[in-house]
Protein backbone atom coordinates (compact mmCIF):
# COMPACT_ATOMS: atom_id res chain seq x y z
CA UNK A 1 -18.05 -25.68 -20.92
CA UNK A 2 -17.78 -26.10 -17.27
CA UNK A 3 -20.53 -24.16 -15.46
CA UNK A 4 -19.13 -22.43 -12.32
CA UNK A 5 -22.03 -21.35 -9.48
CA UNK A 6 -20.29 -17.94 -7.70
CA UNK A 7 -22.82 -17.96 -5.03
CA UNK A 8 -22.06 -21.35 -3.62
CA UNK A 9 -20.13 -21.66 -0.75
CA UNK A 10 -16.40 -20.69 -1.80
CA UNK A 11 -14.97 -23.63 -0.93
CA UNK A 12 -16.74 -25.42 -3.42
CA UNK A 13 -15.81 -22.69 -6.23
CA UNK A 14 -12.63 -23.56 -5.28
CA UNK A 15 -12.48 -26.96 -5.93
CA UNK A 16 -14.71 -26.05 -9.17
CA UNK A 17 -11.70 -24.11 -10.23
CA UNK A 18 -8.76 -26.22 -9.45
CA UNK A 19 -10.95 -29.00 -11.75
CA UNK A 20 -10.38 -27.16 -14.64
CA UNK A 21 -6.78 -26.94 -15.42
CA UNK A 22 -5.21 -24.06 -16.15
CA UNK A 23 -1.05 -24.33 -16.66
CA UNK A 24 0.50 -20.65 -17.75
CA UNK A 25 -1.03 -20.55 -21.56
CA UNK A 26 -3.36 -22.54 -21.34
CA UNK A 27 -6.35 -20.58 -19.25
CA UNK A 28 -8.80 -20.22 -22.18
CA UNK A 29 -11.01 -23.26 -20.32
CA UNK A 30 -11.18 -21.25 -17.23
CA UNK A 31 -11.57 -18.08 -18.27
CA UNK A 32 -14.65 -18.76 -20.61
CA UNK A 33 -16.35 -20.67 -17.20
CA UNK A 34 -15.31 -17.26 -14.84
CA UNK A 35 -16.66 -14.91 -17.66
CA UNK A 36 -19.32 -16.78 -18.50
CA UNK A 37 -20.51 -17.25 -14.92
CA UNK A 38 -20.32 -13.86 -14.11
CA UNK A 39 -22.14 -12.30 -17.10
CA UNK A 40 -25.32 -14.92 -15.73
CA UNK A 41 -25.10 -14.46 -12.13
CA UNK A 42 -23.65 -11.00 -11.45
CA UNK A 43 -25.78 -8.61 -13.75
CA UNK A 44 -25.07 -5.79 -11.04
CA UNK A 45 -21.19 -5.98 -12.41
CA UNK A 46 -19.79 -4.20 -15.83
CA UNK A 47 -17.82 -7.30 -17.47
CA UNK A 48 -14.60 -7.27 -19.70
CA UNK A 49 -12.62 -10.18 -21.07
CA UNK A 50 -9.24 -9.33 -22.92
CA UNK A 51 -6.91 -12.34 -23.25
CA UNK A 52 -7.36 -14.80 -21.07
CA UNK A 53 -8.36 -12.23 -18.41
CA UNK A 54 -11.74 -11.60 -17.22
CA UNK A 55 -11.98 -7.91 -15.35
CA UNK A 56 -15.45 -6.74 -13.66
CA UNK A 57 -16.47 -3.89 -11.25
CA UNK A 58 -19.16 -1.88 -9.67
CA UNK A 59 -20.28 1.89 -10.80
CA UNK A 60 -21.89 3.05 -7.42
CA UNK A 61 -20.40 6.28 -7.21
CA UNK A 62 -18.61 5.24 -3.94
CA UNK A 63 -16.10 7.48 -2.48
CA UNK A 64 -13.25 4.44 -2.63
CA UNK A 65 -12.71 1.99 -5.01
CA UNK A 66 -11.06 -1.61 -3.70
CA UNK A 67 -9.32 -3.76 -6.80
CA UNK A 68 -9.49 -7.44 -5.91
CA UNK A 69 -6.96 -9.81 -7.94
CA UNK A 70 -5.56 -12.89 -8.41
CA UNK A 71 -4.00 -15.16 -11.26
CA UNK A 72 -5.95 -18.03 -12.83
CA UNK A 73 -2.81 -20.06 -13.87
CA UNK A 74 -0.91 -22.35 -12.09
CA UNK A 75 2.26 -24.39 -12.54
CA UNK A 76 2.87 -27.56 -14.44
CA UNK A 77 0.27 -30.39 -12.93
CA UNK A 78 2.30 -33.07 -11.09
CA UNK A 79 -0.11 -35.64 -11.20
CA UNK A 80 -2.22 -33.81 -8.15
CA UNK A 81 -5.77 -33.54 -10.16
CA UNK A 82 -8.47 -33.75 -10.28
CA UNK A 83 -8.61 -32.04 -6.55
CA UNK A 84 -9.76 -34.44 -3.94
CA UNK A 85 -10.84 -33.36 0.04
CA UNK A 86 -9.47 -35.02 3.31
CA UNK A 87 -11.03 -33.57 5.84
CA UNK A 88 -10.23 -30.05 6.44
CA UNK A 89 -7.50 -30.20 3.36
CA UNK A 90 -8.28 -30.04 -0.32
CA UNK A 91 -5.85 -31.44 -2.40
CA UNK A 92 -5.27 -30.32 -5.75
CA UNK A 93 -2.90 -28.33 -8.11
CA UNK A 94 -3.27 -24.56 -7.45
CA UNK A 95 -5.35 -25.02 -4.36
CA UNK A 96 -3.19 -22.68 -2.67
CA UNK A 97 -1.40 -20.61 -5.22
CA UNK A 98 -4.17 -18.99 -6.06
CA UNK A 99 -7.30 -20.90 -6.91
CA UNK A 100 -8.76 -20.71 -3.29
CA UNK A 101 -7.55 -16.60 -3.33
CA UNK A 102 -10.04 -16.56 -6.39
CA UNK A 103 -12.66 -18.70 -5.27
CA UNK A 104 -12.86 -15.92 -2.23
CA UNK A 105 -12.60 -12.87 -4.89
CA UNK A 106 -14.91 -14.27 -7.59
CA UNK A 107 -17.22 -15.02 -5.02
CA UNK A 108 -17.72 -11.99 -3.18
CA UNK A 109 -17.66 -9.67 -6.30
CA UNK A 110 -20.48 -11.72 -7.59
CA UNK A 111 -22.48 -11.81 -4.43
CA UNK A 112 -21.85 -8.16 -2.61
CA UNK A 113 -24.35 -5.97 -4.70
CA UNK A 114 -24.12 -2.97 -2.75
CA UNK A 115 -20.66 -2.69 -1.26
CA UNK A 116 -19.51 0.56 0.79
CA UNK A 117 -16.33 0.64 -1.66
CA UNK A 118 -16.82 0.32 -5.31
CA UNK A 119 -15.26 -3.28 -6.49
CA UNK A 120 -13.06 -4.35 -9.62
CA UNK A 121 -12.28 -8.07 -9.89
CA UNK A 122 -9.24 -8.98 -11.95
CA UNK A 123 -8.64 -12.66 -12.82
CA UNK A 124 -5.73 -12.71 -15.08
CA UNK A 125 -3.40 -15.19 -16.60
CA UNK A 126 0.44 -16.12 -16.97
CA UNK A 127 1.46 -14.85 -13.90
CA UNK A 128 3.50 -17.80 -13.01
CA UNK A 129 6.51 -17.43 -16.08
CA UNK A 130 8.39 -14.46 -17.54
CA UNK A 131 7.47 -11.24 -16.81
CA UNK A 132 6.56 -10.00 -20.43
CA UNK A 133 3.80 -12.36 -20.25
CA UNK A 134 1.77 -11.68 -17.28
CA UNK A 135 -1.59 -10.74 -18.09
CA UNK A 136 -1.77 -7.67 -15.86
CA UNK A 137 1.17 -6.04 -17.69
CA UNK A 138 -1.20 -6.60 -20.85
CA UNK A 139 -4.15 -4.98 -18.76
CA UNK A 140 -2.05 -2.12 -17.86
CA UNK A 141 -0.91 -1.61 -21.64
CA UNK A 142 -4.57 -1.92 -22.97
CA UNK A 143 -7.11 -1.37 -20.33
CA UNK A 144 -5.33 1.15 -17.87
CA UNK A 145 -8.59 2.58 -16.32
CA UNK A 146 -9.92 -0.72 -14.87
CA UNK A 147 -7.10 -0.65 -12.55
CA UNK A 148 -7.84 2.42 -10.84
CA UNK A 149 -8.15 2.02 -6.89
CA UNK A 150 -7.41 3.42 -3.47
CA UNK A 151 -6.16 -0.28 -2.58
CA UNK A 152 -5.40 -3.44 -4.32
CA UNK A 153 -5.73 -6.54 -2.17
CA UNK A 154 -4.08 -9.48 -4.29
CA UNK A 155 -5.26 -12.99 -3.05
CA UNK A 156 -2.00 -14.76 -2.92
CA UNK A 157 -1.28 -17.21 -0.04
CA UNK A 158 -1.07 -15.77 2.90
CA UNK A 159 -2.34 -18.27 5.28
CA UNK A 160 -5.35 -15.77 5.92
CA UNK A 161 -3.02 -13.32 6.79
CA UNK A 162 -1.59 -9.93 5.43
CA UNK A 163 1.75 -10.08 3.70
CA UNK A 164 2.60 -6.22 2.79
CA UNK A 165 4.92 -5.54 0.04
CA UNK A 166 7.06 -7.90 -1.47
CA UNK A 167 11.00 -8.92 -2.82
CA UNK A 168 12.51 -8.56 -6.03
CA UNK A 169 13.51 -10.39 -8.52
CA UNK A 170 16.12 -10.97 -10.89
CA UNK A 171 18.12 -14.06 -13.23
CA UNK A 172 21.16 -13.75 -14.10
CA UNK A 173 23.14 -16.17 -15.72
CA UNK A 174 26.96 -16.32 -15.48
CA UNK A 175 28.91 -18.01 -18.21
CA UNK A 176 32.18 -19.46 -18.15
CA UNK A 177 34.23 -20.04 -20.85
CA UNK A 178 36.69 -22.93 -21.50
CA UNK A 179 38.51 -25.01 -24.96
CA UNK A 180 37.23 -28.03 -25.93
CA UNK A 181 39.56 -31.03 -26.63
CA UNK A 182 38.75 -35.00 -25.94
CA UNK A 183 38.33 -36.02 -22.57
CA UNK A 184 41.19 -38.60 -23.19
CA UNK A 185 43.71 -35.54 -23.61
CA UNK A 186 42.01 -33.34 -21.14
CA UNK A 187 45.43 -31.31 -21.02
CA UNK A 188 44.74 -30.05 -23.88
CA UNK A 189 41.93 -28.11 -23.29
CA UNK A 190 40.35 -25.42 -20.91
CA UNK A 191 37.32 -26.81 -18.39
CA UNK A 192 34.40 -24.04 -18.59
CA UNK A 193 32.38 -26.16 -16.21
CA UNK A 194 35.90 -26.22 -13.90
CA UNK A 195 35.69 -22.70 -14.43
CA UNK A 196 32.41 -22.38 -12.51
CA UNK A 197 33.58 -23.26 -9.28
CA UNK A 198 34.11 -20.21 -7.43
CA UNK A 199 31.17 -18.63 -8.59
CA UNK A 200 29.59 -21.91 -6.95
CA UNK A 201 31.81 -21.14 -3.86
CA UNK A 202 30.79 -17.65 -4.16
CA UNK A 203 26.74 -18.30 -3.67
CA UNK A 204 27.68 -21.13 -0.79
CA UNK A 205 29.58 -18.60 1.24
CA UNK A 206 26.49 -15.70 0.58
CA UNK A 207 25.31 -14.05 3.40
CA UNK A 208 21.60 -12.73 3.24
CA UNK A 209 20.94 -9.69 4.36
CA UNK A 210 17.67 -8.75 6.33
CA UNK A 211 16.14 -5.53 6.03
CA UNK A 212 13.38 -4.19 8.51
CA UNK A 213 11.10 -1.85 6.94
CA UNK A 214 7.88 -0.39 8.74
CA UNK A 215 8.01 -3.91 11.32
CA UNK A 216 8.42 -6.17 8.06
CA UNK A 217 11.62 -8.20 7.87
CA UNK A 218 12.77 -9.11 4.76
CA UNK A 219 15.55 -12.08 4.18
CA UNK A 220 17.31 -11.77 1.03
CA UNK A 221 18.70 -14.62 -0.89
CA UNK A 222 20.51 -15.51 -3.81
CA UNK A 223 20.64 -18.71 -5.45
CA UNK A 224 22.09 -21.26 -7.77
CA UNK A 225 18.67 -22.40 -9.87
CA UNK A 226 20.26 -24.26 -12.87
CA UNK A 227 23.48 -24.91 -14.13
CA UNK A 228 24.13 -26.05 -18.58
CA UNK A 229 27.58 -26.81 -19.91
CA UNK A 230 28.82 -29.78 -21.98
CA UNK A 231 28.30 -31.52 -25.42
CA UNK A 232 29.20 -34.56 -24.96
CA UNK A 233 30.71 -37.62 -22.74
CA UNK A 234 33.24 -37.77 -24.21
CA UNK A 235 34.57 -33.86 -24.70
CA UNK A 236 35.70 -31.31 -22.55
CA UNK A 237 33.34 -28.66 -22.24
CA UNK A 238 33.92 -25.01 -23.53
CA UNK A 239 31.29 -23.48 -22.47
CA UNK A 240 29.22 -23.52 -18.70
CA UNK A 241 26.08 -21.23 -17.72
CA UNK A 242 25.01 -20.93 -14.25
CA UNK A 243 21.51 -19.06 -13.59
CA UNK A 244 21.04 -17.36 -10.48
CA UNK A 245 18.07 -16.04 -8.28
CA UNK A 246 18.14 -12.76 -6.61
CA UNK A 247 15.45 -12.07 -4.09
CA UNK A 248 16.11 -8.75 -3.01
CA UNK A 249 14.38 -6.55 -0.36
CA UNK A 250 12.28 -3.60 -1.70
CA UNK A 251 14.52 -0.95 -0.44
CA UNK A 252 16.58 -1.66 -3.19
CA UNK A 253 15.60 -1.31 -6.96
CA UNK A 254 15.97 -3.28 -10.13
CA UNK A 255 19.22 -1.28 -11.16
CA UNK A 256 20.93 -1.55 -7.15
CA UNK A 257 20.23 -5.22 -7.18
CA UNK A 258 21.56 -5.58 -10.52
CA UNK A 259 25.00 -3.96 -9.44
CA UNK A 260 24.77 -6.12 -6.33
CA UNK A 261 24.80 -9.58 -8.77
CA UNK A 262 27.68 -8.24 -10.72
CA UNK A 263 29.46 -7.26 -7.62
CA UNK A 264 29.28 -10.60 -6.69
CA UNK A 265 30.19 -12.23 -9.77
CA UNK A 266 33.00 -9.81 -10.54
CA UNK A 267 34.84 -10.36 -12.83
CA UNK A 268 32.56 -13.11 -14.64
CA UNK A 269 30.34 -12.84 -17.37
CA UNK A 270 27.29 -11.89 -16.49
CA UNK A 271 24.19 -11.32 -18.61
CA UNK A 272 20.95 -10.35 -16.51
CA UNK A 273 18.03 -12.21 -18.58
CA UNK A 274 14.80 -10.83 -16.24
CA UNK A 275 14.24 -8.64 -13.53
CA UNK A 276 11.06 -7.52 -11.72
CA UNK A 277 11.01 -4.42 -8.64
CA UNK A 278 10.04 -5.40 -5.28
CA UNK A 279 6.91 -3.24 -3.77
CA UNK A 280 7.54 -1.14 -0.11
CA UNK A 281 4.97 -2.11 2.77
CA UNK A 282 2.97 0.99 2.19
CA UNK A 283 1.45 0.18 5.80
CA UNK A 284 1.13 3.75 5.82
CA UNK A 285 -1.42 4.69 3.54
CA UNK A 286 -4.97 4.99 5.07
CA UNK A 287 -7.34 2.31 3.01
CA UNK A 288 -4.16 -0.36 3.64
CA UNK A 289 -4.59 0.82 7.73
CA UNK A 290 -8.13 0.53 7.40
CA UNK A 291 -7.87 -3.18 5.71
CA UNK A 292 -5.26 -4.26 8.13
CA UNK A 293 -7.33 -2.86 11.43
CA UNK A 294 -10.35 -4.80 9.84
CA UNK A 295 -8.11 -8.50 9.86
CA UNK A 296 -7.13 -7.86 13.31
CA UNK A 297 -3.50 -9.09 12.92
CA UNK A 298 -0.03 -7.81 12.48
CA UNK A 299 0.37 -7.71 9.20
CA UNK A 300 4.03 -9.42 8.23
CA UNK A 301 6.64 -9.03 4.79
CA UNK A 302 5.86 -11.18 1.65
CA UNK A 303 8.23 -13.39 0.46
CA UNK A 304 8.35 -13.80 -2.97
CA UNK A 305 7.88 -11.55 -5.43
CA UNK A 306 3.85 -10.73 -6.34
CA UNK A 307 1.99 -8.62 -8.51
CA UNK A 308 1.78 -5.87 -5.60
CA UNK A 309 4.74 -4.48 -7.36
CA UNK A 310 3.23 -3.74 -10.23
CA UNK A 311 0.69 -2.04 -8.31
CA UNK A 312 2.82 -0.28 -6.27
CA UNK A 313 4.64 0.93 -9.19
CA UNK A 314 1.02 2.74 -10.46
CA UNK A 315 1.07 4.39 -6.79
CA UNK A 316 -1.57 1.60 -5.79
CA UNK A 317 -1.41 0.95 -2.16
CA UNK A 318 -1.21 -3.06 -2.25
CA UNK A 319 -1.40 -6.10 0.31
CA UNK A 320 -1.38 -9.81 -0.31
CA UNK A 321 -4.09 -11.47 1.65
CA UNK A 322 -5.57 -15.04 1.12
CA UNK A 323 -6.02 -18.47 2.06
CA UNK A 324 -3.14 -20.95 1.37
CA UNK A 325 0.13 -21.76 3.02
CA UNK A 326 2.77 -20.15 0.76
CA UNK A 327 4.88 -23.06 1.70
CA UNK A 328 2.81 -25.39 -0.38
CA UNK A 329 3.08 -23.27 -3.40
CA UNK A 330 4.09 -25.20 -6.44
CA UNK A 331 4.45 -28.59 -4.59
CA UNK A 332 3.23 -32.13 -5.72
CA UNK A 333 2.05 -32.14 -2.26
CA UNK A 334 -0.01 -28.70 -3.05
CA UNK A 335 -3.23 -28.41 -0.27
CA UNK A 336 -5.53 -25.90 1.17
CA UNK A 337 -6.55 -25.62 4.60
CA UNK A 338 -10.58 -24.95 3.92
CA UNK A 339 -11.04 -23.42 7.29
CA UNK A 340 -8.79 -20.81 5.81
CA UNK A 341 -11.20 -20.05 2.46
CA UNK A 342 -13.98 -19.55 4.80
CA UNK A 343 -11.77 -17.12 7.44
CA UNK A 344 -10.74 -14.99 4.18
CA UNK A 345 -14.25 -14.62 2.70
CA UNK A 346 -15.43 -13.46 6.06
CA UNK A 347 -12.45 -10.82 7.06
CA UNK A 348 -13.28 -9.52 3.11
CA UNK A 349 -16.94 -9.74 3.18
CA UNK A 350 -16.95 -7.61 6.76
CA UNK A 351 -14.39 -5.09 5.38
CA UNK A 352 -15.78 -4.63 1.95
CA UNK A 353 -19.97 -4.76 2.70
């Protein structure tokens, strides 16, 4: 098993982490090294792994308790590891979505032993597919109490800034229907894929809306992500799904974004196959003021949906802050900008010690 050192300097931890692969499902590897590593080097935490989780946290009696989190799974590798440094960039799958976020977290929970706000790390897994299997929805099921705070601070990419709240999202897919006959004698049947051009028209002609709440401006956005239909070369097809991708601001909720698609798409078939609520700012709430004084800059809206919502939803104030361009997220090109680890560590280590 990999042996991970939390007190070396974060960048390293980083790169530590992004060497041992971890694609949604398979985080067992890095999970053992993170618990393992922890229950050696950080005897001054309480340690729990469920899953492929590993949860820790302080009992100091302090009057505020700060949840730090991030996901330990990444997307598919595309050939980009092992991670590899140029200069100021380190190169690697899930250097910036979220294994530098991590590095930062794991690091700081392991070496702050007496922190003015009582700490619980949460490195969880399978936050990067369907929402049923997101390891935080498991730790919310089965281990409720350990995600207890005043403030969550989730170490997404943020390029070392804070991104408050975040969108929605929902799939839908809309399915046309058609007859099927030989492509020869294409008059006799019914086109489904045909059929799907004015939903296609329908998503080129969308217009996004923006929505300013608290100084945040968020873009909505809906999309075309995949489109099915056909059997054969040789047969006309009967039958054509289109998926779609709603990113919706957070003043609306699952059910008013859900009308919104099928308002769209009226009078199509429309079957909505995953949904997840956005999370408000919450720049309002006094331990998310006191964070955001302590980084010095405007904070700015997250887009993308993030596990802030699910804080949210347990009346958790929440903020994304961490290293990493969000740009880079899930690209073959995937980098960190290392000046960026350090920058986060600090802005946490001054706020939290």
């Amino acid at each position: 098993m990999t042996r991970l050192d939390l007190t070396a300097d974060p960048i390293d931890l980083c790169a530590a982490l992004v060497d041992l692969p971890s694609v949604s499902g398979g985080e067992a590897a890095i999970a053992d090294a993170v618990e393992a590593a922890l229950r050696e080097q950080a005897p001054h935490l309480e340690v729990l792994r469920t899953g492929d989780a590993v949860l820790a946290r302080t009992r100091l009696g302090r009057e505020q308790r700060v949840l730090l989190a991030g996901h330990l799974d990444t997307v598919p590798i595309a050939d980009n590891l092992p991670s590899r440094r140029d200069g100021h960039l380190l190169h690697g799958c899930g250097t910036s979505d979220m294994k530098a976020g991590d590095a930062v977290i794991a690091h700081l929970a392991a070496t702050l032993t007496e922190p003015r706000h009582d700490l619980t790390l949460v490195l969880y897994d399978c936050e990067e597919v369907e929402a049923q299997r997101n390891g935080l929805g498991r730790i919310e099921r089965e281990h409720r109490d350990w995600l207890a705070a005043d403030l969550a601070i989730l170490g997404e990419p943020t390029n070392a800034g804070v991104e408050a709240g975040c969108q929605g999202t929902l799939r839908a897919e809309v399915t046309t229907r058609g007859r099927r006959a030989h492509s020869a004698r294409s008059w006799l049947g019914d086109n489904a894929i045909h059929a799907a051009t004015p939903a296609l028209q329908q998503l080129a002609a969308y217009l996004a809306r923006e929505v300013d709440i608290d100084g945040c401006v968020y873009r909505e956005g809906l999309q075309a992500v995949r489109i099915t239909g056909g059997v054969a070369g040789n047969v006309v097809p009967d039958e054509c799904v289109l998926t779609v991708n709603f990113r919706f601001a957070p003043d609306r909720d699952c059910a008013a974004a859900e009308e919104h698609v099928r308002e769209v798409f009226d009078g199509f078939e429309v079957v909505i196959t995953d949904r997840s609520p956005g999370a408000l700012p919450g720049l309002t709430e006094p331990a998310a003021r006191e964070f955001i004084a302590a980084t010095g800059t405007p904070p700015s809206a997250k887009y993308g949906w993030t596990d802030v919502s699910r804080f949210s939803a347990l009346g958790i104030p929440a903020l994304n802050f961490g290293p990493g361009d969000p740009n880079l997220a899930h690209k073959r090109e995937e980098h960190v900008d290392t000046r960026q680890i350090t920058e986060a560590a600090d802005v946490l280590r001054r706020f939290l010690g």
